[in-house]
N, C-alpha and C. Protein backbone atom coordinates (compact mmCIF):
# COMPACT_ATOMS: atom_id res chain seq x y z
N UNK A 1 106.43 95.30 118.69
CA UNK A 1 106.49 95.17 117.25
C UNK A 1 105.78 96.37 116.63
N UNK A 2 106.78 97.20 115.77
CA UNK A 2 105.60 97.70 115.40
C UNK A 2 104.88 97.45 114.28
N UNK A 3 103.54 98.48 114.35
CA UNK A 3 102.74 98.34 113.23
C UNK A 3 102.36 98.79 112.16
N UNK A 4 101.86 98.33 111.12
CA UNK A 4 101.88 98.85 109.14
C UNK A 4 100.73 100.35 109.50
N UNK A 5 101.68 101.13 108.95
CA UNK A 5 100.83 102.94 109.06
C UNK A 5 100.38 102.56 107.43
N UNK A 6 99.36 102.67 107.20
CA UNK A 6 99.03 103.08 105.59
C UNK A 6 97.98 104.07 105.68
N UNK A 7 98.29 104.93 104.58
CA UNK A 7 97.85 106.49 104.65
C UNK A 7 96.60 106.08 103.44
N UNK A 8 95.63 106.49 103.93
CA UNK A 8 94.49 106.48 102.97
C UNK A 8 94.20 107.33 101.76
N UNK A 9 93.65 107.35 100.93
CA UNK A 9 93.35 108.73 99.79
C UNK A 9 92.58 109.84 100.70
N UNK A 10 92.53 111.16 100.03
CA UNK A 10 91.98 111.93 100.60
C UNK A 10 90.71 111.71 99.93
N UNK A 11 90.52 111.50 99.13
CA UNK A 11 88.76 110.87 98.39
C UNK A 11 88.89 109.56 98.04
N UNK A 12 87.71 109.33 98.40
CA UNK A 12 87.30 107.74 97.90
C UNK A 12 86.59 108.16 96.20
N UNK A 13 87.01 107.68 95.60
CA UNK A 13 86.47 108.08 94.20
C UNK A 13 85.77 106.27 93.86
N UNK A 14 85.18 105.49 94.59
CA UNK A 14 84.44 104.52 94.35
C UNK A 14 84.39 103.68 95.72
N UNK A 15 83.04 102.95 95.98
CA UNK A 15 82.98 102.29 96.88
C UNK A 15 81.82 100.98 96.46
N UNK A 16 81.74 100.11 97.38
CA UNK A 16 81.20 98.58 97.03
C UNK A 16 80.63 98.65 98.10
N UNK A 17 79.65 97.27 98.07
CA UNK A 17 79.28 96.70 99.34
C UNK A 17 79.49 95.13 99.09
N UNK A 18 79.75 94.58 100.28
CA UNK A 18 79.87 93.30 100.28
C UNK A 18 79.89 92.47 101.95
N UNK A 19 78.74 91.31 102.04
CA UNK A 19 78.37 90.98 103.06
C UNK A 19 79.22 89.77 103.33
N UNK A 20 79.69 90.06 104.09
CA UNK A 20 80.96 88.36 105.29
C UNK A 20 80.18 87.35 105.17
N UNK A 21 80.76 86.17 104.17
CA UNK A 21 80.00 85.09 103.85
C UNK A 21 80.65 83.77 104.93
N UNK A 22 79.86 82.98 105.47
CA UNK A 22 80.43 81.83 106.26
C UNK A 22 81.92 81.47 105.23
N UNK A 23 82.15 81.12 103.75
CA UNK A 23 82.93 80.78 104.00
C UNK A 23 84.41 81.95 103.84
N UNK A 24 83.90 83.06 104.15
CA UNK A 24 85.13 83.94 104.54
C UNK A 24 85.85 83.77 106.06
N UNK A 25 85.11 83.06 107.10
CA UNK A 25 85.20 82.89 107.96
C UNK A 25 86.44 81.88 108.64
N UNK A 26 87.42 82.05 109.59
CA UNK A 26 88.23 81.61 110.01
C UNK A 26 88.04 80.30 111.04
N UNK A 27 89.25 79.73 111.63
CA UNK A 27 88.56 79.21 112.87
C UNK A 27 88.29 79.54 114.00
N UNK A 28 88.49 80.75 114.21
CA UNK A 28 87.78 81.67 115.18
C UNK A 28 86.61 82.42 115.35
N UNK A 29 86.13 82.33 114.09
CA UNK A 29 84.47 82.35 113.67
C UNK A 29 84.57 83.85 113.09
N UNK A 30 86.05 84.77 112.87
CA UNK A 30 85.68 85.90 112.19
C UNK A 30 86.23 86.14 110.79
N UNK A 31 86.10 87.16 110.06
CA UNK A 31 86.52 87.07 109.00
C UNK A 31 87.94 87.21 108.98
N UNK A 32 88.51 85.96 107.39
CA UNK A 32 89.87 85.20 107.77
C UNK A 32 90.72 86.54 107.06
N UNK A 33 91.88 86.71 107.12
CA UNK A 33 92.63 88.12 106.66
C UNK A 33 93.17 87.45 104.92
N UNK A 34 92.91 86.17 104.54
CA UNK A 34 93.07 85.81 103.14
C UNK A 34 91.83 86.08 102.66
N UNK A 35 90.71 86.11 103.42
CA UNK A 35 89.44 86.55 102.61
C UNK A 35 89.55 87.80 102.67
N UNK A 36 90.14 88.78 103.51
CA UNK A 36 90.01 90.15 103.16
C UNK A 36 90.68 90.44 101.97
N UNK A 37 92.11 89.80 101.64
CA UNK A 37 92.70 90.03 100.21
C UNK A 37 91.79 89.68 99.29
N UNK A 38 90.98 88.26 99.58
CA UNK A 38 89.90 88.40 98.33
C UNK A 38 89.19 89.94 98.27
N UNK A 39 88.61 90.14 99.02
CA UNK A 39 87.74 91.17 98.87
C UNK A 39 88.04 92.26 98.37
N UNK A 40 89.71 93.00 98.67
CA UNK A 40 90.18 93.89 98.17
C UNK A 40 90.73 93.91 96.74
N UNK A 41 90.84 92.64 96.46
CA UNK A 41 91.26 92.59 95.27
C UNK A 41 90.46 92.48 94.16
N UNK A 42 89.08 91.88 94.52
CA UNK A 42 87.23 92.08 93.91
C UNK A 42 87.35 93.60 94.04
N UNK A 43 87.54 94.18 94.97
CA UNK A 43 87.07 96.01 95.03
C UNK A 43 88.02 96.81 94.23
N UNK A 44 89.52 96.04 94.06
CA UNK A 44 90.19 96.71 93.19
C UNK A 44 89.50 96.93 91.69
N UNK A 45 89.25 95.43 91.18
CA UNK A 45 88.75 95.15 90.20
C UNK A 45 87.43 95.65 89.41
N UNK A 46 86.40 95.79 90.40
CA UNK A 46 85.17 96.70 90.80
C UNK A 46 85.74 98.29 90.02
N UNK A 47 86.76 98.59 91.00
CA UNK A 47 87.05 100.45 91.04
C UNK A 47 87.69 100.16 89.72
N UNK A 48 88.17 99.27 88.85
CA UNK A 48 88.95 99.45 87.57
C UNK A 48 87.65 99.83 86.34
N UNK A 49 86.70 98.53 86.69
CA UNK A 49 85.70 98.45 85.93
C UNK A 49 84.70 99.72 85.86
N UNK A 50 84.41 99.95 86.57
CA UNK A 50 83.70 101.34 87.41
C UNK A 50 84.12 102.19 86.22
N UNK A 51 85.70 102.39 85.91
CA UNK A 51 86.45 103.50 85.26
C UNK A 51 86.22 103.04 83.55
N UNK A 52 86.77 101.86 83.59
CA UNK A 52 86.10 101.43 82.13
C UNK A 52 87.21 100.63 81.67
N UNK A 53 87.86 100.07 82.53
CA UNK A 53 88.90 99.50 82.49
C UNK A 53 89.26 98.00 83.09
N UNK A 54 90.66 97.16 82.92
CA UNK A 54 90.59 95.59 83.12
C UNK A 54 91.79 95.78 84.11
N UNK A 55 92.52 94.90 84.42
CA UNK A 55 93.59 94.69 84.78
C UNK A 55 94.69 95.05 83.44
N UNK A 56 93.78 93.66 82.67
CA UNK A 56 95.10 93.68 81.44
C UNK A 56 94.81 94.73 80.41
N UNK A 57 94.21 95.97 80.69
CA UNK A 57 93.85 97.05 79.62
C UNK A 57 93.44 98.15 80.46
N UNK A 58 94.39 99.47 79.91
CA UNK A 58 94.21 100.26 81.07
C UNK A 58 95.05 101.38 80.42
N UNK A 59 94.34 102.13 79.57
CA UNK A 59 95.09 102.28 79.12
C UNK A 59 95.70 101.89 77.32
N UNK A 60 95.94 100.44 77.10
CA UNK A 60 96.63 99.66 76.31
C UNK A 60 97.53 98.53 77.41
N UNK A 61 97.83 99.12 78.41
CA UNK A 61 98.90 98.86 79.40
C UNK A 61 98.25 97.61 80.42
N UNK A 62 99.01 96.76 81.17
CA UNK A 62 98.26 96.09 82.11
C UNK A 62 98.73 96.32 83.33
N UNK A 63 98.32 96.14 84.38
CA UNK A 63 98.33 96.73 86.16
C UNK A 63 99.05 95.40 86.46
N UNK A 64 99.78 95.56 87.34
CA UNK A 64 100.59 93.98 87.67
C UNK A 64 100.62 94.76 89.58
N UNK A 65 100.21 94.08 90.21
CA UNK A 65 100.19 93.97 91.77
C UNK A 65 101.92 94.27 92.68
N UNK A 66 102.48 95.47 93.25
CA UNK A 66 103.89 95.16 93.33
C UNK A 66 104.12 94.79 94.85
N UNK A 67 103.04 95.65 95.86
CA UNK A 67 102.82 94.71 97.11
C UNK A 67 101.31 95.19 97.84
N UNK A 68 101.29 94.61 98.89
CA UNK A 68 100.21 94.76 99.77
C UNK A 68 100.27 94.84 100.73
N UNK A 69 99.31 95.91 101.70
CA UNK A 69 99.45 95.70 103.21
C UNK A 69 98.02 96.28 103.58
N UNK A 70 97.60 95.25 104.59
CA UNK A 70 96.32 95.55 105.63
C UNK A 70 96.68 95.25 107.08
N UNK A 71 95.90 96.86 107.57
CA UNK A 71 95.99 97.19 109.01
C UNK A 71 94.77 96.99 109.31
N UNK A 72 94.27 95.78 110.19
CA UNK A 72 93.65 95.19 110.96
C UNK A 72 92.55 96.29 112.22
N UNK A 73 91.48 97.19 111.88
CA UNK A 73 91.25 97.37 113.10
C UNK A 73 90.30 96.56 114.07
N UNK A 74 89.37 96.28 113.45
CA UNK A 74 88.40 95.58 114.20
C UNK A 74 87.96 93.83 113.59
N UNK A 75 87.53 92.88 114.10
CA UNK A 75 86.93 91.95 114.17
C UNK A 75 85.39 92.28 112.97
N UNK A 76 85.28 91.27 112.09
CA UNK A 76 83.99 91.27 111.51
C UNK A 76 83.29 89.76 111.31
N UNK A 77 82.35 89.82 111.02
CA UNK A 77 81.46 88.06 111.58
C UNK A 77 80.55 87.71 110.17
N UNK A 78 80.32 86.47 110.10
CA UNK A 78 79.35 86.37 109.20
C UNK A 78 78.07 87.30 108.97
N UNK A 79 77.80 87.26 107.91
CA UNK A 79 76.34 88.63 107.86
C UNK A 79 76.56 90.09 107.76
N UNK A 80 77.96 90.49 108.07
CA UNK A 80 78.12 91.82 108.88
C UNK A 80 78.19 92.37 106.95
N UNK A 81 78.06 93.64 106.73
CA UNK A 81 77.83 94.31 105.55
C UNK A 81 79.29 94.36 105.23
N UNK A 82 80.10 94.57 104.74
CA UNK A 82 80.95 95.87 104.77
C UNK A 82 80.97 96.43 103.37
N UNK A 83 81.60 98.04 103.69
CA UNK A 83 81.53 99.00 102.92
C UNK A 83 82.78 98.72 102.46
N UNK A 84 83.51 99.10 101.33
CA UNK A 84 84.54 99.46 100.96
C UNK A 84 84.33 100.59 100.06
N UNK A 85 85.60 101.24 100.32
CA UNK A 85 86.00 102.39 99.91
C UNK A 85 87.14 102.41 99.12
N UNK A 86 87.29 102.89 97.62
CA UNK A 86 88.73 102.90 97.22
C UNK A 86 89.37 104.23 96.83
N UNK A 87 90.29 104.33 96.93
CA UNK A 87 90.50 105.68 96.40
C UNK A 87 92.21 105.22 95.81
N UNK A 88 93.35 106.53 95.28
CA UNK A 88 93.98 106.32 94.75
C UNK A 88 95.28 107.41 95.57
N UNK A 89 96.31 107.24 95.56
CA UNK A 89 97.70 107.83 96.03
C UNK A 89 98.60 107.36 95.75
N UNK A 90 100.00 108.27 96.52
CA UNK A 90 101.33 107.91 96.22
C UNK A 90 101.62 107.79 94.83
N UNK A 91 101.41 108.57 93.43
CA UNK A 91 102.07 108.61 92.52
C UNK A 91 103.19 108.27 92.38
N UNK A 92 103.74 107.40 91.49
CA UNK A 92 105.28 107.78 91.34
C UNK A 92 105.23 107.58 89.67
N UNK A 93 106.71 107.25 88.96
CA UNK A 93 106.40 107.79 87.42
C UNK A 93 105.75 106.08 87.10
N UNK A 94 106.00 104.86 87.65
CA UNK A 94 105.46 103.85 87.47
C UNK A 94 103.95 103.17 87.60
N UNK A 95 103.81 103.57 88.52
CA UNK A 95 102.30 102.94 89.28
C UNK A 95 101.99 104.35 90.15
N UNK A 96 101.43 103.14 91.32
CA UNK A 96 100.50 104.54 92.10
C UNK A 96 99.75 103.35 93.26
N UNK A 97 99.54 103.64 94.31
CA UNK A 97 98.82 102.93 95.29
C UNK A 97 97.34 102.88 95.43
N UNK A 98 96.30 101.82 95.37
CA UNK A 98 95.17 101.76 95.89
C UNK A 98 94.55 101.85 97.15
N UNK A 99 93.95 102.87 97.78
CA UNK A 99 93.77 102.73 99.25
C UNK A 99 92.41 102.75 99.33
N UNK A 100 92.48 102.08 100.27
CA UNK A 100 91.25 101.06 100.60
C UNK A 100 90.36 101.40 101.78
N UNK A 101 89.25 101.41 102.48
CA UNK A 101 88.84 101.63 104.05
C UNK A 101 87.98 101.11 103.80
N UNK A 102 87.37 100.43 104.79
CA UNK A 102 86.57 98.64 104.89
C UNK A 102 85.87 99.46 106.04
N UNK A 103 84.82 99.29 106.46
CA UNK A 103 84.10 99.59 107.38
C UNK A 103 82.69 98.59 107.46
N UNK A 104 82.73 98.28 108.88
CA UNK A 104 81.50 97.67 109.37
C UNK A 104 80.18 98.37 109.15
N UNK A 105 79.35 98.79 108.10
CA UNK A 105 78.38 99.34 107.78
C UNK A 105 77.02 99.26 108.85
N UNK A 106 76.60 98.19 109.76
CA UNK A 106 75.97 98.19 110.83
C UNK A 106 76.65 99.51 112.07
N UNK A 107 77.51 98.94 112.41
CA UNK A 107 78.41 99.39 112.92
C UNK A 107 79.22 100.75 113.38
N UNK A 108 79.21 101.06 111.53
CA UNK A 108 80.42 102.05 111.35
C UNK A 108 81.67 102.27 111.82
N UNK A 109 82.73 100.91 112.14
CA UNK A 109 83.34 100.42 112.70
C UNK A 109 84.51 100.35 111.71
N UNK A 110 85.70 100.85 111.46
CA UNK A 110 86.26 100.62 110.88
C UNK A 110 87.21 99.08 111.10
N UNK A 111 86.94 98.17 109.77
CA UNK A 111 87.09 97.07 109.82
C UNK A 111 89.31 97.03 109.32
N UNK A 112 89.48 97.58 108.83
CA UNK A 112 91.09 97.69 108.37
C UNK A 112 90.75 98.77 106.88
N UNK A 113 92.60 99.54 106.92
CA UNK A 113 92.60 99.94 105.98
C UNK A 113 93.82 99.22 105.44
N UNK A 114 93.57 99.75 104.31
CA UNK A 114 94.70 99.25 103.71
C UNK A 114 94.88 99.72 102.02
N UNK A 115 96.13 99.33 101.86
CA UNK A 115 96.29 99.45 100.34
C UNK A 115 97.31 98.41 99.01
N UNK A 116 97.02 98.52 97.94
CA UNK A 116 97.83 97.78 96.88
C UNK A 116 99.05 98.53 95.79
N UNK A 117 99.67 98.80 96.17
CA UNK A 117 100.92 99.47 95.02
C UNK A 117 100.54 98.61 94.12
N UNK A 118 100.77 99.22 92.65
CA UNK A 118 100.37 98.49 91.35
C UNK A 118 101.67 99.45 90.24
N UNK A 119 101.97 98.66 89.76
CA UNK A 119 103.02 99.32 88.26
C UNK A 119 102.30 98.86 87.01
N UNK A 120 102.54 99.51 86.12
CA UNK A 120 102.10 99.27 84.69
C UNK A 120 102.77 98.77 84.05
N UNK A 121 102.72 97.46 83.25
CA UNK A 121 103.47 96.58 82.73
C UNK A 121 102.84 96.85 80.89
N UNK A 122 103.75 96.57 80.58
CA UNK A 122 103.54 96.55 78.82
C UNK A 122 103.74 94.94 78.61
N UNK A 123 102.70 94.11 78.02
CA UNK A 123 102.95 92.63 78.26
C UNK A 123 103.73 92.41 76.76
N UNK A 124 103.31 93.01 75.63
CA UNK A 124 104.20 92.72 74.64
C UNK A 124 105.38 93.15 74.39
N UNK A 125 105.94 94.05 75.22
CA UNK A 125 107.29 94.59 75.26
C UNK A 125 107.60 93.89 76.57
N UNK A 126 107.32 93.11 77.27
CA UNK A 126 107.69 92.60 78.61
C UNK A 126 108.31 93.31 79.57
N UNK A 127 107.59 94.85 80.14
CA UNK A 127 108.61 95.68 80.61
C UNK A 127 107.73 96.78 81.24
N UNK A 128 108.62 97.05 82.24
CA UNK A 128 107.33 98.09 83.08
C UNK A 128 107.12 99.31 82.48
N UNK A 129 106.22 100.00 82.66
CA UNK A 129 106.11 101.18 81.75
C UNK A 129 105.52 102.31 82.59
N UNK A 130 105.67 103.93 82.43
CA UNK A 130 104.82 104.78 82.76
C UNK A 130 103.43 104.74 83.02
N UNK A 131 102.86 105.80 84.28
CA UNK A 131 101.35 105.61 84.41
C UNK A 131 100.87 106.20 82.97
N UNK A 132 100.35 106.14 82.40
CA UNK A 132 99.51 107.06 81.26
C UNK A 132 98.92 108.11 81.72
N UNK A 133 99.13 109.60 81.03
CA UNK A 133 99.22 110.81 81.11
C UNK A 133 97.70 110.53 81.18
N UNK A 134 96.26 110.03 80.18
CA UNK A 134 95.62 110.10 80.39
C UNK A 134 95.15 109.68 81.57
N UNK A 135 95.17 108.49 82.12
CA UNK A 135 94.73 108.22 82.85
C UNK A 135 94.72 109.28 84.92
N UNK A 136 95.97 109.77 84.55
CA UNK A 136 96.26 110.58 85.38
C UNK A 136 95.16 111.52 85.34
N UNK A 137 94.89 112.38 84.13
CA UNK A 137 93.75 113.25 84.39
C UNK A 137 92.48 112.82 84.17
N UNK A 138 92.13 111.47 83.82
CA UNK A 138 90.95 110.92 84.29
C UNK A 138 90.61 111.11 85.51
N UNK A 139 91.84 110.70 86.77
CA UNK A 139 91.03 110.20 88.02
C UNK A 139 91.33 111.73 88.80
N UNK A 140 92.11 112.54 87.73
CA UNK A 140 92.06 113.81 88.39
C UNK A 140 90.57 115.14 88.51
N UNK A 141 89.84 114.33 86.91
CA UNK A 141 88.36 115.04 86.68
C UNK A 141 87.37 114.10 87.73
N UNK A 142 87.95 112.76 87.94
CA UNK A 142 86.79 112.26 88.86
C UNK A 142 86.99 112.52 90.54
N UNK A 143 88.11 113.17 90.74
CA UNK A 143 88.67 113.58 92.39
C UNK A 143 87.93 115.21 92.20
N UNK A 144 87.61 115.74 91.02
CA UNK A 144 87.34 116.84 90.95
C UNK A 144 85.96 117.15 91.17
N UNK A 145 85.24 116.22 90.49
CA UNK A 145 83.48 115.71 91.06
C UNK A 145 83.81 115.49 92.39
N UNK A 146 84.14 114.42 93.20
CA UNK A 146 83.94 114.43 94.47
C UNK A 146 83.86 115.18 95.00
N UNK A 147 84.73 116.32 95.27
CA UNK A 147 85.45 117.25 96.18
C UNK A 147 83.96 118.37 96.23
C-alpha cells in the first residue's frame, strides 16, 4: 500500500508546545491519530491567532478546511512534550496548505508530518473566494524574518 508523501514548508513561521494528555491516549496506550487532528487543528488555530487572525476573519474572509492528511512516523505516550511546527505552502488562487511537523521534543523524534489545505470562503456571498493579496505578503514579510 502505498503511503501519504506530504511536503513540508521550507520555514516554519510559528510553532507551539503541547504535552500528550492521558486522555489523548488510545487503547494501545499511545497517542490516538483523532487526538492528533485535535492538536493540529488547536496549532492551526494558534498559527492564525499568532497572525492576528480567526478562522471566520482573515482577512474579512473565513478559512473553511478542504482536506487533511497525517503521515505517522513514530509512536508518542502520555507526558511526552511535543513541538509543533507550522508553516505554509502550495499556493493556489483559492487557499493554500498548512504544514505541520510534530516532533517528540524529549526525543527529537519526529512524531508525523502533516498538513491541512484550506480555501477562503466569503460567508455572506456564500462562495469561495481568492487568497487576499494582503495576506499573501504578510506571511511573505514573516518568511522574510525567518530566513
Amino acid at each position: 500500500m502505498p503511503r501519504v508523501e506530504i511536503g513540508t514548508s521550507n520555514q516554519f513561521l510559528f510553532s507551539m508546545e503541547r504535552a500528550v494528555g492521558i486522555s489523548d491516549l488510545n487503547y494501545a496506550k499511545h497517542l490516538d491519530s483523532v487526538a492528533m487532528l485535535q492538536i493540529l487543528n488547536e496549532a492551526r488555530l494558534q498559527f492564525l491567532a499568532h497572525l492576528g487572525f480567526s478562522e471566520a476573519n482573515v482577512f474579512g474572509l473565513g478559512l473553511v478546511v478542504a482536506d487533511q492528511a497525517v503521515d505517522f512516523r513514530s509512536e508518542s505516550f502520555a507526558g511526552d512534550r511535543l513541538l509543533i511546527d507550522v508553516g505554509v505552502n502550495d499556493f493556489n488562487r483559492y487557499g493554500f496548505d498548512i504544514s505541520f511537523q510534530v516532533t517528540n521534543s524529549a526525543l527529537e523524534t519526529v512524531v508525523c508530518q502533516a498538513k491541512t489545505g484550506v480555501v477562503f470562503f466569503d460567508f455572506d456571498q456564500h462562495q469561495i473566494a481568492e487568497v487576499p493579496a494582503a495576506l499573501v505578503d504578510l506571511l511573505n514579510r514573516r518568511e522574510e524574518k525567518v530566513a
